[in-house]
N, C-alpha and C. Protein backbone atom coordinates (compact mmCIF):
# COMPACT_ATOMS: atom_id res chain seq x y z
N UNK A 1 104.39 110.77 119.96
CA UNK A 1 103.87 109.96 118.85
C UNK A 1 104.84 110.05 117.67
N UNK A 2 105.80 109.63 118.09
CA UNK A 2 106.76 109.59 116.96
C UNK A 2 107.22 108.75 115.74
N UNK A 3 106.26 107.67 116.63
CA UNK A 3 106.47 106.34 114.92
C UNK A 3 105.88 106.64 114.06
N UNK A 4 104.75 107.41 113.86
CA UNK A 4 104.10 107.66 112.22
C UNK A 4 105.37 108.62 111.32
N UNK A 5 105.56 109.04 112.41
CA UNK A 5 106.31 110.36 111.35
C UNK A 5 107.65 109.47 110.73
N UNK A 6 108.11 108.60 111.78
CA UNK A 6 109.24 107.74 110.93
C UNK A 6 108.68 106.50 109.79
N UNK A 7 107.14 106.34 109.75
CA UNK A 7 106.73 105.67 108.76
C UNK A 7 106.94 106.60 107.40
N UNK A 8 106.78 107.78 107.73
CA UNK A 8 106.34 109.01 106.66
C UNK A 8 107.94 109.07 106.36
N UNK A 9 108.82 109.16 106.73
CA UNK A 9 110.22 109.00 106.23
C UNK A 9 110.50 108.08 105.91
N UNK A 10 109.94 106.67 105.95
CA UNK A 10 110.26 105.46 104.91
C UNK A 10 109.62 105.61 103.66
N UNK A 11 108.33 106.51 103.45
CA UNK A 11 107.77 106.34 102.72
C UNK A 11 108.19 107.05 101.66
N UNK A 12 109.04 108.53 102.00
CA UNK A 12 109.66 109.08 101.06
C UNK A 12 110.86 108.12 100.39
N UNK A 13 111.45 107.44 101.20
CA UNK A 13 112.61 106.86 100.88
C UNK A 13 112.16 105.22 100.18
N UNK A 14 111.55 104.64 100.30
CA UNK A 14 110.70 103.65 99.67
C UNK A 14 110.40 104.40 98.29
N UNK A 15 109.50 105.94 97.93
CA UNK A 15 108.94 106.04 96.55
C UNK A 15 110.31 106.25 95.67
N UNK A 16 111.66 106.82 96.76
CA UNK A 16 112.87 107.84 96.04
C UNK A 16 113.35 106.78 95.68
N UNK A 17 113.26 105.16 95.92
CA UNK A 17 114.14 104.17 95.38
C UNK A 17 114.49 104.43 93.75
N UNK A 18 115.51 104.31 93.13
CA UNK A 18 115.74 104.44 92.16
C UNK A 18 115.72 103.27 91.26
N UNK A 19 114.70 102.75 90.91
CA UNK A 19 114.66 101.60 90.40
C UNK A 19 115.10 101.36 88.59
N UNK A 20 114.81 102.39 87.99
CA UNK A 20 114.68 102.53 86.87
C UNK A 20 115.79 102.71 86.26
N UNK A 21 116.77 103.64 87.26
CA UNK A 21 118.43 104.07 87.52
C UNK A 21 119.25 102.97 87.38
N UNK A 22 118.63 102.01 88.49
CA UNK A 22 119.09 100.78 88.74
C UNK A 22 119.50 99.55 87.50
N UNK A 23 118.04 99.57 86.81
CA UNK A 23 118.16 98.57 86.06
C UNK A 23 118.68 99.24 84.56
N UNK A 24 119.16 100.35 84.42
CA UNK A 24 119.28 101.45 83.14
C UNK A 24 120.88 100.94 83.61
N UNK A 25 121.15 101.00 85.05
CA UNK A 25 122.95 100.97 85.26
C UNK A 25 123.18 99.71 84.86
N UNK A 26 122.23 98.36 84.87
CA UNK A 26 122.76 96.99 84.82
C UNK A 26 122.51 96.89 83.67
N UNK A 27 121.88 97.50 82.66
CA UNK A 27 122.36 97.39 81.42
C UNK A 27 123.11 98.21 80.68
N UNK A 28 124.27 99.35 81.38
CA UNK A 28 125.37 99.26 80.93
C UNK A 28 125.14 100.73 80.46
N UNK A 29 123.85 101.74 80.92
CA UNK A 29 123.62 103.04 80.58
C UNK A 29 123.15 103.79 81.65
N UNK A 30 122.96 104.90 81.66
CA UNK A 30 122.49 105.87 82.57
C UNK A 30 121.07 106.52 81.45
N UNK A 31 119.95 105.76 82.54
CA UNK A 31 118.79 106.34 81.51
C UNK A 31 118.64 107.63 81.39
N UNK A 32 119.09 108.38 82.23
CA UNK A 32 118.62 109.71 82.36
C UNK A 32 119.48 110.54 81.12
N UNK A 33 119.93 109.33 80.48
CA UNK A 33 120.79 110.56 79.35
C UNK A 33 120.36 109.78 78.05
N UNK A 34 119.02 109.14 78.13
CA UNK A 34 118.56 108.69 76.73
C UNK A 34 116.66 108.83 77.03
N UNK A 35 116.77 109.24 75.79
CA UNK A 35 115.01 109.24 75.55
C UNK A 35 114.06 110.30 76.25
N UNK A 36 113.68 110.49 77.12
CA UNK A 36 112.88 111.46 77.97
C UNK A 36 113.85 111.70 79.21
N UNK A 37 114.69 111.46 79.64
CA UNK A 37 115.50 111.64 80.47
C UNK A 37 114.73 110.51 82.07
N UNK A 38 113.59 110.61 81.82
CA UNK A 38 112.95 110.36 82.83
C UNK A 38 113.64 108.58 83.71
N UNK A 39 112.93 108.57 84.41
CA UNK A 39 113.83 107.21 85.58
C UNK A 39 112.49 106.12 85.10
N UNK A 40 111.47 106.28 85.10
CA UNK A 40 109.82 105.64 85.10
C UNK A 40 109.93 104.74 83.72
N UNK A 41 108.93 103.87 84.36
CA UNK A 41 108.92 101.94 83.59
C UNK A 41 109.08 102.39 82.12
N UNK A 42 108.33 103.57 81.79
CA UNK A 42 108.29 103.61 80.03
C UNK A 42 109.49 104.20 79.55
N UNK A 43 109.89 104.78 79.66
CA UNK A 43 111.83 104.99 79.26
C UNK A 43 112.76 103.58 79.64
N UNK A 44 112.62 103.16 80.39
CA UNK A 44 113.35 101.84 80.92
C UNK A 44 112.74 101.08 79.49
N UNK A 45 111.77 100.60 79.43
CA UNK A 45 111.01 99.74 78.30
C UNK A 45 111.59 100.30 76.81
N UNK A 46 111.32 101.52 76.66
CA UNK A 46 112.10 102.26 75.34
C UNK A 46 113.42 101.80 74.79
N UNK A 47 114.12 102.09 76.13
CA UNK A 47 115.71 102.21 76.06
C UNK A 47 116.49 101.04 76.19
N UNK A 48 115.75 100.17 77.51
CA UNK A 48 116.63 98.91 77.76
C UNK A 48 115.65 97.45 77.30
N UNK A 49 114.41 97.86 77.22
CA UNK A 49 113.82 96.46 76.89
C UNK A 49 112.44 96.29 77.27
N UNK A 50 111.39 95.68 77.00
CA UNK A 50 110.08 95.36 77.11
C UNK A 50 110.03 94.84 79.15
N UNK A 51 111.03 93.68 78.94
CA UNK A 51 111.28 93.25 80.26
C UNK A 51 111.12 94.12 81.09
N UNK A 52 112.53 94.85 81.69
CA UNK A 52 112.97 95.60 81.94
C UNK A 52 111.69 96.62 82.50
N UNK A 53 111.12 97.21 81.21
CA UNK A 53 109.92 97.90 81.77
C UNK A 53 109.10 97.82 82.68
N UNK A 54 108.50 96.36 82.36
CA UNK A 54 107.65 95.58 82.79
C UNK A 54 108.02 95.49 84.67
N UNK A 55 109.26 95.24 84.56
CA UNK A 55 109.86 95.00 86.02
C UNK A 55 109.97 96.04 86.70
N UNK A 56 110.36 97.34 86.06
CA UNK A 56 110.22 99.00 86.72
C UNK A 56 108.95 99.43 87.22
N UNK A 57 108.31 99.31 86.28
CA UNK A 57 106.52 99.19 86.41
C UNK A 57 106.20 98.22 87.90
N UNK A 58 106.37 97.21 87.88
CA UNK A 58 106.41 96.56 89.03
C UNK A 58 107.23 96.91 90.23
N UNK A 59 108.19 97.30 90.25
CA UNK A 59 108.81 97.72 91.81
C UNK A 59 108.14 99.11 92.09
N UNK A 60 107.96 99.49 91.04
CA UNK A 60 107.73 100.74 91.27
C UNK A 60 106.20 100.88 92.04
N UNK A 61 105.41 100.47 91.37
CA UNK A 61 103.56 99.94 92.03
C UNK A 61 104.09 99.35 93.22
N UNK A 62 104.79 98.60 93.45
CA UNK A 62 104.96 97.98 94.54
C UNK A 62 105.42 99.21 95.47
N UNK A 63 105.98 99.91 95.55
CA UNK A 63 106.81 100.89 96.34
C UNK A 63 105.65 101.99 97.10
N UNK A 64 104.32 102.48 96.29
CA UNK A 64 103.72 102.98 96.60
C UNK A 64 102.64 102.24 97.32
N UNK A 65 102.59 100.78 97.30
CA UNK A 65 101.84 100.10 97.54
C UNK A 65 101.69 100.03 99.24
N UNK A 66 103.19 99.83 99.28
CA UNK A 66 103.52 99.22 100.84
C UNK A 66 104.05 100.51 101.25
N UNK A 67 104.09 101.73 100.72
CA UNK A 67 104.05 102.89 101.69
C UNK A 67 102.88 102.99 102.42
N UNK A 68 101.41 102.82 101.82
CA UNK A 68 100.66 102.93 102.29
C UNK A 68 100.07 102.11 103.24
N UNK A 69 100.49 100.69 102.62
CA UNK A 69 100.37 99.39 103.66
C UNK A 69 101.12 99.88 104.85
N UNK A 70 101.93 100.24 105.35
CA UNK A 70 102.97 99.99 106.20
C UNK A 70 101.88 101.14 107.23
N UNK A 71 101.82 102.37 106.71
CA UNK A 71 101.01 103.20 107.29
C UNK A 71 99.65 102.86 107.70
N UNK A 72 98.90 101.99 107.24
CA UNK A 72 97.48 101.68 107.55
C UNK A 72 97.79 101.04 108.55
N UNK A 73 98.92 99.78 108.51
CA UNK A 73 99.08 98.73 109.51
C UNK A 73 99.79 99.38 110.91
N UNK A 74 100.09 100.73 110.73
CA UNK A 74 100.83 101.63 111.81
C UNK A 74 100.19 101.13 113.48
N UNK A 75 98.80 101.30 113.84
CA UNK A 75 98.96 100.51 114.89
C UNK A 75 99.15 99.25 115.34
N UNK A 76 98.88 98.04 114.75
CA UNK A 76 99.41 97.08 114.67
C UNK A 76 100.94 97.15 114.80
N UNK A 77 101.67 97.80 113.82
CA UNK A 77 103.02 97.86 114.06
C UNK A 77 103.40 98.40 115.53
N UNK A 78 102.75 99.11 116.14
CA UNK A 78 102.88 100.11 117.54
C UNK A 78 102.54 98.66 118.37
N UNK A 79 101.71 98.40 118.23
CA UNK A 79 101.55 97.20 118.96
C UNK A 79 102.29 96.00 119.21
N UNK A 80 102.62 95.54 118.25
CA UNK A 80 103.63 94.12 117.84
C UNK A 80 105.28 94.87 118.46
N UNK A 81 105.65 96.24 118.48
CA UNK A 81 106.57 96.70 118.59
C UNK A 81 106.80 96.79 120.30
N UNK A 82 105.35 97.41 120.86
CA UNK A 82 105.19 97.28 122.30
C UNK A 82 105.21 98.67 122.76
N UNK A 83 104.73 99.62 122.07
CA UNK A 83 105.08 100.76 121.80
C UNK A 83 104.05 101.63 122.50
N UNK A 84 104.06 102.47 123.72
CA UNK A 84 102.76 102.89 124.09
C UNK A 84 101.91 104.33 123.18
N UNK A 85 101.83 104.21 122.16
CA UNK A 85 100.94 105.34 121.52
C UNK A 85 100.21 104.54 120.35
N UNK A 86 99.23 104.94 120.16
CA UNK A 86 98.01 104.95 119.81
C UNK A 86 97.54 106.16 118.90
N UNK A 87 97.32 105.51 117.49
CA UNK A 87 96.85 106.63 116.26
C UNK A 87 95.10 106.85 116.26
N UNK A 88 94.88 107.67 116.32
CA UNK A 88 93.23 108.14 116.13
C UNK A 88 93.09 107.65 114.46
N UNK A 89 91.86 106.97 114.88
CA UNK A 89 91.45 106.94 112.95
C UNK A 89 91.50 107.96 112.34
N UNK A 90 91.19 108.87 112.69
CA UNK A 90 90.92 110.40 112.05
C UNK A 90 92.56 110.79 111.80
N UNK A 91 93.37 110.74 112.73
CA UNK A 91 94.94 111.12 112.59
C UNK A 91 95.18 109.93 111.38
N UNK A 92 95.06 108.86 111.24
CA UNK A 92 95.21 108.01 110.68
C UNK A 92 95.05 108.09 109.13
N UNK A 93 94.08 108.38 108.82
CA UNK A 93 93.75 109.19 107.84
C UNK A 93 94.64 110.25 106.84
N UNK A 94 95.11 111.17 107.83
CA UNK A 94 95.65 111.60 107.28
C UNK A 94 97.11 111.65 107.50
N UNK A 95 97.48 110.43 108.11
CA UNK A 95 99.06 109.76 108.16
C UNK A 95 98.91 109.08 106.41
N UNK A 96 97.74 108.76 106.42
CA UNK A 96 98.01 107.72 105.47
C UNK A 96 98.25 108.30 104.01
N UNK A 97 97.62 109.52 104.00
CA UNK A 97 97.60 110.33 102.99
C UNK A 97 98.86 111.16 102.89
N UNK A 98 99.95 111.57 103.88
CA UNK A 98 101.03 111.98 104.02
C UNK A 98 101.71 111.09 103.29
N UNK A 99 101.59 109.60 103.36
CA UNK A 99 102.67 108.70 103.12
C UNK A 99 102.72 108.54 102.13
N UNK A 100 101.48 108.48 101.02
CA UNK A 100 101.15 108.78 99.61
C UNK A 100 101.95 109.59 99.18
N UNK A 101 101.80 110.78 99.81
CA UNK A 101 101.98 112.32 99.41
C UNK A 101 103.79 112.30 99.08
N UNK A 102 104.57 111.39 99.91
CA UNK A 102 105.90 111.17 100.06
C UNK A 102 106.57 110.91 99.28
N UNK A 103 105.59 109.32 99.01
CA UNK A 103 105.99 108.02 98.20
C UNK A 103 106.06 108.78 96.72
N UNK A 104 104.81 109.68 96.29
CA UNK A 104 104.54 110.29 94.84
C UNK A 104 106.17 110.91 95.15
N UNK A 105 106.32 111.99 96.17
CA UNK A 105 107.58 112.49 96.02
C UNK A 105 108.87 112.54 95.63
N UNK A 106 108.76 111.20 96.84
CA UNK A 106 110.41 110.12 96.65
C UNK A 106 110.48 109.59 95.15
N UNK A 107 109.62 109.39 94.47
CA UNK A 107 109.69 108.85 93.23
C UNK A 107 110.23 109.93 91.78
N UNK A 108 109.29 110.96 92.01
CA UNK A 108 109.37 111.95 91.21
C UNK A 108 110.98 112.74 91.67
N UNK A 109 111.40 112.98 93.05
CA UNK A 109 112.27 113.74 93.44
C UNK A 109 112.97 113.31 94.43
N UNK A 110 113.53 111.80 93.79
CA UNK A 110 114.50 110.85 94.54
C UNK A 110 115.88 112.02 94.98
N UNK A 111 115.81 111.52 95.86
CA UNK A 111 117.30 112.32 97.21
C UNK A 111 118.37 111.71 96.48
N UNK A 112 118.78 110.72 95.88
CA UNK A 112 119.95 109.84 95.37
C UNK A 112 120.21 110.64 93.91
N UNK A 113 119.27 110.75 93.38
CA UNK A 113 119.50 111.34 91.56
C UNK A 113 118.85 112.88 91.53
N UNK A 114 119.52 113.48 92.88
CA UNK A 114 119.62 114.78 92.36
C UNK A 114 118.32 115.22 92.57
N UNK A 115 117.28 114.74 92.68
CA UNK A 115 116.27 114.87 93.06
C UNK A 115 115.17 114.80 90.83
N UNK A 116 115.54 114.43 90.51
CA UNK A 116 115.79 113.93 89.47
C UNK A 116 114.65 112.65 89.20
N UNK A 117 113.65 112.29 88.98
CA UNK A 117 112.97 110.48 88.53
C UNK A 117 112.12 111.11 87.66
N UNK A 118 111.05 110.33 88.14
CA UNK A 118 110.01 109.44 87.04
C UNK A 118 108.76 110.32 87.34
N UNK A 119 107.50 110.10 86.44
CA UNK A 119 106.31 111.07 86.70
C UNK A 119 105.27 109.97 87.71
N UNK A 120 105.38 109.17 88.37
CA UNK A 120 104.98 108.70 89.38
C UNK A 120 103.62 108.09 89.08
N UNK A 121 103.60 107.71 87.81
CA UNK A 121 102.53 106.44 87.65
C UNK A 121 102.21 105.70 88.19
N UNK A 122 103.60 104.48 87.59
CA UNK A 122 103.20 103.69 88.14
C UNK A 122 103.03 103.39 89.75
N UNK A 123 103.63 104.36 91.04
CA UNK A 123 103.63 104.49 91.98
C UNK A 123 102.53 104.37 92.52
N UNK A 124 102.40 106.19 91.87
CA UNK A 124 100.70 106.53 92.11
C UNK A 124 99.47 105.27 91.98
N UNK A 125 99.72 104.80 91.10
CA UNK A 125 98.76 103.53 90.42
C UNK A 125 98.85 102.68 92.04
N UNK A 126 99.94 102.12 92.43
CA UNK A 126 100.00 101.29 93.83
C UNK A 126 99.75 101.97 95.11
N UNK A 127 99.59 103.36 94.98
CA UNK A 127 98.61 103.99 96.45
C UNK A 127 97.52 103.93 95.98
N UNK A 128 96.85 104.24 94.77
CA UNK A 128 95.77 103.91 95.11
C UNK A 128 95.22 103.14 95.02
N UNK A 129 95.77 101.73 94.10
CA UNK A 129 95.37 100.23 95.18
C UNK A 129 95.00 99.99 96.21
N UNK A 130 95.91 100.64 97.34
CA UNK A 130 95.81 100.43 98.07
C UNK A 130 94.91 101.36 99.33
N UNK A 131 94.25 102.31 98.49
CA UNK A 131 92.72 103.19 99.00
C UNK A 131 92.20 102.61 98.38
N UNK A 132 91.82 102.02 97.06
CA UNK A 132 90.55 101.54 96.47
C UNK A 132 90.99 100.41 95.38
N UNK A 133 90.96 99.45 95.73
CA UNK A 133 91.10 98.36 94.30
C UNK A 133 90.28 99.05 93.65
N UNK A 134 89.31 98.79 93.60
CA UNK A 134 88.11 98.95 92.55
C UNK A 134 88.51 100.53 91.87
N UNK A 135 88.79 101.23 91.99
CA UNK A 135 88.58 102.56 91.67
C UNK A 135 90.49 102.89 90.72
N UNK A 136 91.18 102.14 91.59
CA UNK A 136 92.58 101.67 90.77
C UNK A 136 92.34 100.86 89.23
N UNK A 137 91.86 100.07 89.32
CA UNK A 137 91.38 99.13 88.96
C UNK A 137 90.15 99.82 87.29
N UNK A 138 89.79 100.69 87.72
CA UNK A 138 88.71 102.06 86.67
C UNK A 138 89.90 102.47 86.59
N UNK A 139 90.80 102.92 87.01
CA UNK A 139 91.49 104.16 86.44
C UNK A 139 92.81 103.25 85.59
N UNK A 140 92.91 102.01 86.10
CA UNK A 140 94.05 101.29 84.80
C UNK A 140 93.50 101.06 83.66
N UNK A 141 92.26 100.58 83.20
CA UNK A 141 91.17 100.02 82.65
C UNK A 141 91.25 101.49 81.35
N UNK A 142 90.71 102.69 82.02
CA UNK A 142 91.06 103.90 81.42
C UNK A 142 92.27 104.25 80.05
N UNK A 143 92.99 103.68 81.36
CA UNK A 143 94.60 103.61 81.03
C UNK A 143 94.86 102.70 79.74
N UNK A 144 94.63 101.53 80.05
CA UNK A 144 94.71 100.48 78.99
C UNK A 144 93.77 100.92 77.89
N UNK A 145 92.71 101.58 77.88
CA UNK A 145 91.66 101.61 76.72
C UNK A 145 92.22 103.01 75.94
N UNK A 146 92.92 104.42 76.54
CA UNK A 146 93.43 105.26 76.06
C UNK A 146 94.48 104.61 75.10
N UNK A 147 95.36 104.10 75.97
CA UNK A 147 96.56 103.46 74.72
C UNK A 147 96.40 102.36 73.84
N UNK A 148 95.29 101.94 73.89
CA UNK A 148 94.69 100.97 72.82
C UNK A 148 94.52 101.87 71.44
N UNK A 149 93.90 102.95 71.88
CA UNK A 149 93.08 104.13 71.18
C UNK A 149 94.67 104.48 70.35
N UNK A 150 95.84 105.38 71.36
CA UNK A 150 96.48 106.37 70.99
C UNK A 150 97.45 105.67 70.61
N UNK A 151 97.98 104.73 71.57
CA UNK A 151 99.45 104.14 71.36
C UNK A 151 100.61 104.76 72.18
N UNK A 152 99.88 106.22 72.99
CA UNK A 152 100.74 107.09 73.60
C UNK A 152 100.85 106.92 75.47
N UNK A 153 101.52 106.77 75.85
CA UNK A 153 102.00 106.51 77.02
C UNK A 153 101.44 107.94 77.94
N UNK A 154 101.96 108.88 77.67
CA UNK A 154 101.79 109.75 78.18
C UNK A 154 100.29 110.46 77.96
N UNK A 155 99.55 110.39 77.12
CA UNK A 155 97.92 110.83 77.01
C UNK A 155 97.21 109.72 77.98
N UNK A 156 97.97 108.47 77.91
CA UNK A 156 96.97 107.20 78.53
C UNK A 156 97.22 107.76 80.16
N UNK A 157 98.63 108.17 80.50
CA UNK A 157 98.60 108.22 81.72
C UNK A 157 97.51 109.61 82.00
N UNK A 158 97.91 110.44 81.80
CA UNK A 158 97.18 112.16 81.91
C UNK A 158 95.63 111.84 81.88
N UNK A 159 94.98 110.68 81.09
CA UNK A 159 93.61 110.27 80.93
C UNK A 159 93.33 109.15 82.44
N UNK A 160 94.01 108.80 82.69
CA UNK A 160 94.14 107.77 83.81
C UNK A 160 94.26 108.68 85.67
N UNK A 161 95.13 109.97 85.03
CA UNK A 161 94.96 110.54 86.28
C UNK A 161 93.85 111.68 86.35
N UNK A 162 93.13 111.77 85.07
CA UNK A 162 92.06 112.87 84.98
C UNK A 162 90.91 111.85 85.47
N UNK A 163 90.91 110.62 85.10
CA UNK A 163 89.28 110.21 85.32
C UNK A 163 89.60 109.26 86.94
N UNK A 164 90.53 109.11 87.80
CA UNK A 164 90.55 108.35 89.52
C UNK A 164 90.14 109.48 89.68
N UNK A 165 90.30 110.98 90.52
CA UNK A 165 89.48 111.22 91.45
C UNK A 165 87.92 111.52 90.99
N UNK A 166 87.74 111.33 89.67
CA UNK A 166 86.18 111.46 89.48
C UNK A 166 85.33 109.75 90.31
N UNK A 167 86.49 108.62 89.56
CA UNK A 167 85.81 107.52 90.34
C UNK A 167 85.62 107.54 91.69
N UNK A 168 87.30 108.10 92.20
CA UNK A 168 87.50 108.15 93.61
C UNK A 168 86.01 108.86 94.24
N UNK A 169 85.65 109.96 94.15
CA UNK A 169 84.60 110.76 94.46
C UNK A 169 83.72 110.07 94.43
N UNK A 170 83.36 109.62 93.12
CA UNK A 170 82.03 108.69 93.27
C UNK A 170 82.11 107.29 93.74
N UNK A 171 82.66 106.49 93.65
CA UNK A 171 82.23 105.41 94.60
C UNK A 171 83.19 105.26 96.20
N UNK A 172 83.76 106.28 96.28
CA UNK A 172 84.34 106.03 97.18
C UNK A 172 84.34 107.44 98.59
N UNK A 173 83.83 106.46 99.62
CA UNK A 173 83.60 107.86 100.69
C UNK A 173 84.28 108.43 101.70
N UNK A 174 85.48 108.09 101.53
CA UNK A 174 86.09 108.87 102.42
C UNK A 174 86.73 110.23 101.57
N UNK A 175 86.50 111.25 101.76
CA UNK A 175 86.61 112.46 101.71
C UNK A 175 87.97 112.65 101.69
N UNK A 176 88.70 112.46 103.09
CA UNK A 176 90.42 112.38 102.88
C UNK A 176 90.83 112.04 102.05
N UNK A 177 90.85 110.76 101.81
CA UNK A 177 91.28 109.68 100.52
C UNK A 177 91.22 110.75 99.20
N UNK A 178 89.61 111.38 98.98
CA UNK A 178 89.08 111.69 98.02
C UNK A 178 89.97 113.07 97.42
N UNK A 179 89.90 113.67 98.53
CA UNK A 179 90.48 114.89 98.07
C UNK A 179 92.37 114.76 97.84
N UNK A 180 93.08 113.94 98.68
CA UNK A 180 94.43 113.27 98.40
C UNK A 180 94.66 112.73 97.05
N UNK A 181 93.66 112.13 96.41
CA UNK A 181 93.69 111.46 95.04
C UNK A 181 93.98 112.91 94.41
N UNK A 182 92.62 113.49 94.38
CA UNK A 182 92.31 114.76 93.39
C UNK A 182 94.13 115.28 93.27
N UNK A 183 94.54 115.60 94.48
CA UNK A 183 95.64 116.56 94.48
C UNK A 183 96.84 115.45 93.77
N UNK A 184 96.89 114.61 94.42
CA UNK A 184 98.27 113.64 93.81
C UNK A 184 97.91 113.25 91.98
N UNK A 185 96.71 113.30 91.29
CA UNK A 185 96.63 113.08 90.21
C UNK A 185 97.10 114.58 89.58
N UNK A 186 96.67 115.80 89.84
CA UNK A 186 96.96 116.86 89.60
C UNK A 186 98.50 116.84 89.69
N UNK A 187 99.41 116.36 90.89
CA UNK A 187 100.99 116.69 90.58
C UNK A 187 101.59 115.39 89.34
N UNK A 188 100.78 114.89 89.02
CA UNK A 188 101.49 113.67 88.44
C UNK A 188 100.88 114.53 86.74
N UNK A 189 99.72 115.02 86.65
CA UNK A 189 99.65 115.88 85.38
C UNK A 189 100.61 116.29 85.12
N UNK A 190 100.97 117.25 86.31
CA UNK A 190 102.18 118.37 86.69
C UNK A 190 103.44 117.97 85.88
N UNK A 191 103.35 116.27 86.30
CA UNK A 191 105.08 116.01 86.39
C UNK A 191 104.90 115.92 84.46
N UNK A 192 103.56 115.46 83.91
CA UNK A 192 104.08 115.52 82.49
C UNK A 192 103.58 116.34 81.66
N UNK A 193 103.88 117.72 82.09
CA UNK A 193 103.88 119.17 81.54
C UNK A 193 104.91 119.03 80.04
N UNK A 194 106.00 118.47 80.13
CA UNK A 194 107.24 118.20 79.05
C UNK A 194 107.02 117.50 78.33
N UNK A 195 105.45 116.13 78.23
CA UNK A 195 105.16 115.53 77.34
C UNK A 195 103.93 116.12 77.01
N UNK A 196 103.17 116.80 77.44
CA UNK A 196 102.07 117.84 77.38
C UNK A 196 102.47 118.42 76.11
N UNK A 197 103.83 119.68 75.87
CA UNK A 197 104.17 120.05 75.78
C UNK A 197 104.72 119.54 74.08
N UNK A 198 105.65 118.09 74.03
CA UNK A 198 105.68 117.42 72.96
C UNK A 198 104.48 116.80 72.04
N UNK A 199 102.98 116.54 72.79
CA UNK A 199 102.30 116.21 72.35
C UNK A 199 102.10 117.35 71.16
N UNK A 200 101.65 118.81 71.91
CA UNK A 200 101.35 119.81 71.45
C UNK A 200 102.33 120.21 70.04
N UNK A 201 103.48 119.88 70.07
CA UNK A 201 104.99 119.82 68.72
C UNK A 201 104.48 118.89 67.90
N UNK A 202 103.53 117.82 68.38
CA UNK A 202 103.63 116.88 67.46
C UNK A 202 105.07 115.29 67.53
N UNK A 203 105.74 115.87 68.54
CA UNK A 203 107.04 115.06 68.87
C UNK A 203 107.35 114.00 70.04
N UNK A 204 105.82 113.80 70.40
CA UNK A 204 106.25 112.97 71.69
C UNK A 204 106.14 111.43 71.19
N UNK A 205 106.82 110.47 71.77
CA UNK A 205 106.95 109.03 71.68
C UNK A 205 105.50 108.57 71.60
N UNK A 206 104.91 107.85 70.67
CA UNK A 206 104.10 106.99 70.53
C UNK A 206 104.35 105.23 70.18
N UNK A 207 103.92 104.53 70.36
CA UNK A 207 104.38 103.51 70.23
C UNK A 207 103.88 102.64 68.63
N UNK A 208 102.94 103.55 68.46
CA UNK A 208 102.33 103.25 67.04
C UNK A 208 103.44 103.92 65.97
N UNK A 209 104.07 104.94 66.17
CA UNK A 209 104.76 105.53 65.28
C UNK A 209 105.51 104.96 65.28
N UNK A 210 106.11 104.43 66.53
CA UNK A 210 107.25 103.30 66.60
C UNK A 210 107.61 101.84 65.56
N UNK A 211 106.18 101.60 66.09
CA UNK A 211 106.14 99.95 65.45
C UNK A 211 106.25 100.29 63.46
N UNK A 212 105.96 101.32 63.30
CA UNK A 212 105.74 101.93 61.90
C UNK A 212 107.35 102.22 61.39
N UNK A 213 108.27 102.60 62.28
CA UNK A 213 109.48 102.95 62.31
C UNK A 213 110.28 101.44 61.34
């Protein structure tokens, strides 16, 4: 049964895309040496442009999106391929949650930049689209109403990954799923320990302080 596990190696390599790298190089900088250092849509937006952001934000959701797509659709793909093995729902399950687990990876600790990116928002945000609109969908909503409030990028996200696995849990029953959220919102806290950290200085990027600038 060897095709899941090569789905689970696209999926790292799909989240590690360097998108943010990408569009930081076509405008003529290396993001990782301005602003938060970070690779993720909101340094891109800071540094190179509203656009720009907007479009990082988007490949990036997209990247986690179709890790997981690709993995759900795994027998189908076995099939259409002509392939004689066959995934148990139950194995399935937790293929699918591996591929998550990757995609957050590849993003945060792209193989190309040193192992070096982004705190896996917007990623994260497109796996779990793709376990739960509805519950994605509560946890952007979150998202959008924190930074209405703060203006801060980084509290909206940390508030966005504190309140999905509470939704996840409650309206949503698969248990795998449930407990995969819990843990992948916890490493994405993880990843913004350094804006945690600035909040606490008083020094982290707000966008209200900005517009005041």
């Amino acid at each position: 049964m060897w095709f899941p596990y090569l789905l689970l190696a696209i999926a790292y390599f799909l989240g590690s895309f360097p998108t943010g790298y990408l569009v930081g190089r076509m405008a003529g900088m290396d993001i990782r040496e301005h602003g938060s250092g970070s690779t993720g849509a909101t340094n891109v937006w800071r540094n190179v442009g509203k656009f720009a952001g907007i479009s990082v934000f988007t490949v990036d959701f997209a990247k986690g999106a179709l890790a997981i797509y690709m993995m759900m659709q795994a027998n189908l793909l076995v099939s259409n391929l002509g392939l004689a093995e066959n995934i148990s729902s139950n194995n399935l399950s937790f293929f699918v949650i591996g591929a998550g687990m990757l995609a957050l990876l590849g993003h945060s600790r792209p193989v190309w930049l040193d192992f070096k990116g982004g705190k896996s928002v917007a990623t994260g945000l497109g796996i779990l689209f793709m376990l739960s609109w509805a519950v994605a969908i509560a946890a952007f909503s979150v998202w959008l109403g924190t930074m209405a409030i703060w203006r801060t990028v980084s509290i909206s996200s940390i508030a966005a990954a504190t309140a999905a696995p509470i939704f996840m849990w409650t309206f949503q029953g698969n248990i795998v799923y449930s407990s995969f959220v819990t843990v992948g919102c916890i490493f994405v806290i993880w990843l913004h320990r350094s804006n945690i950290e600035r909040l606490l200085n008083g020094t982290e990027f707000s966008f209200k302080s900005d517009s005041k600038a």
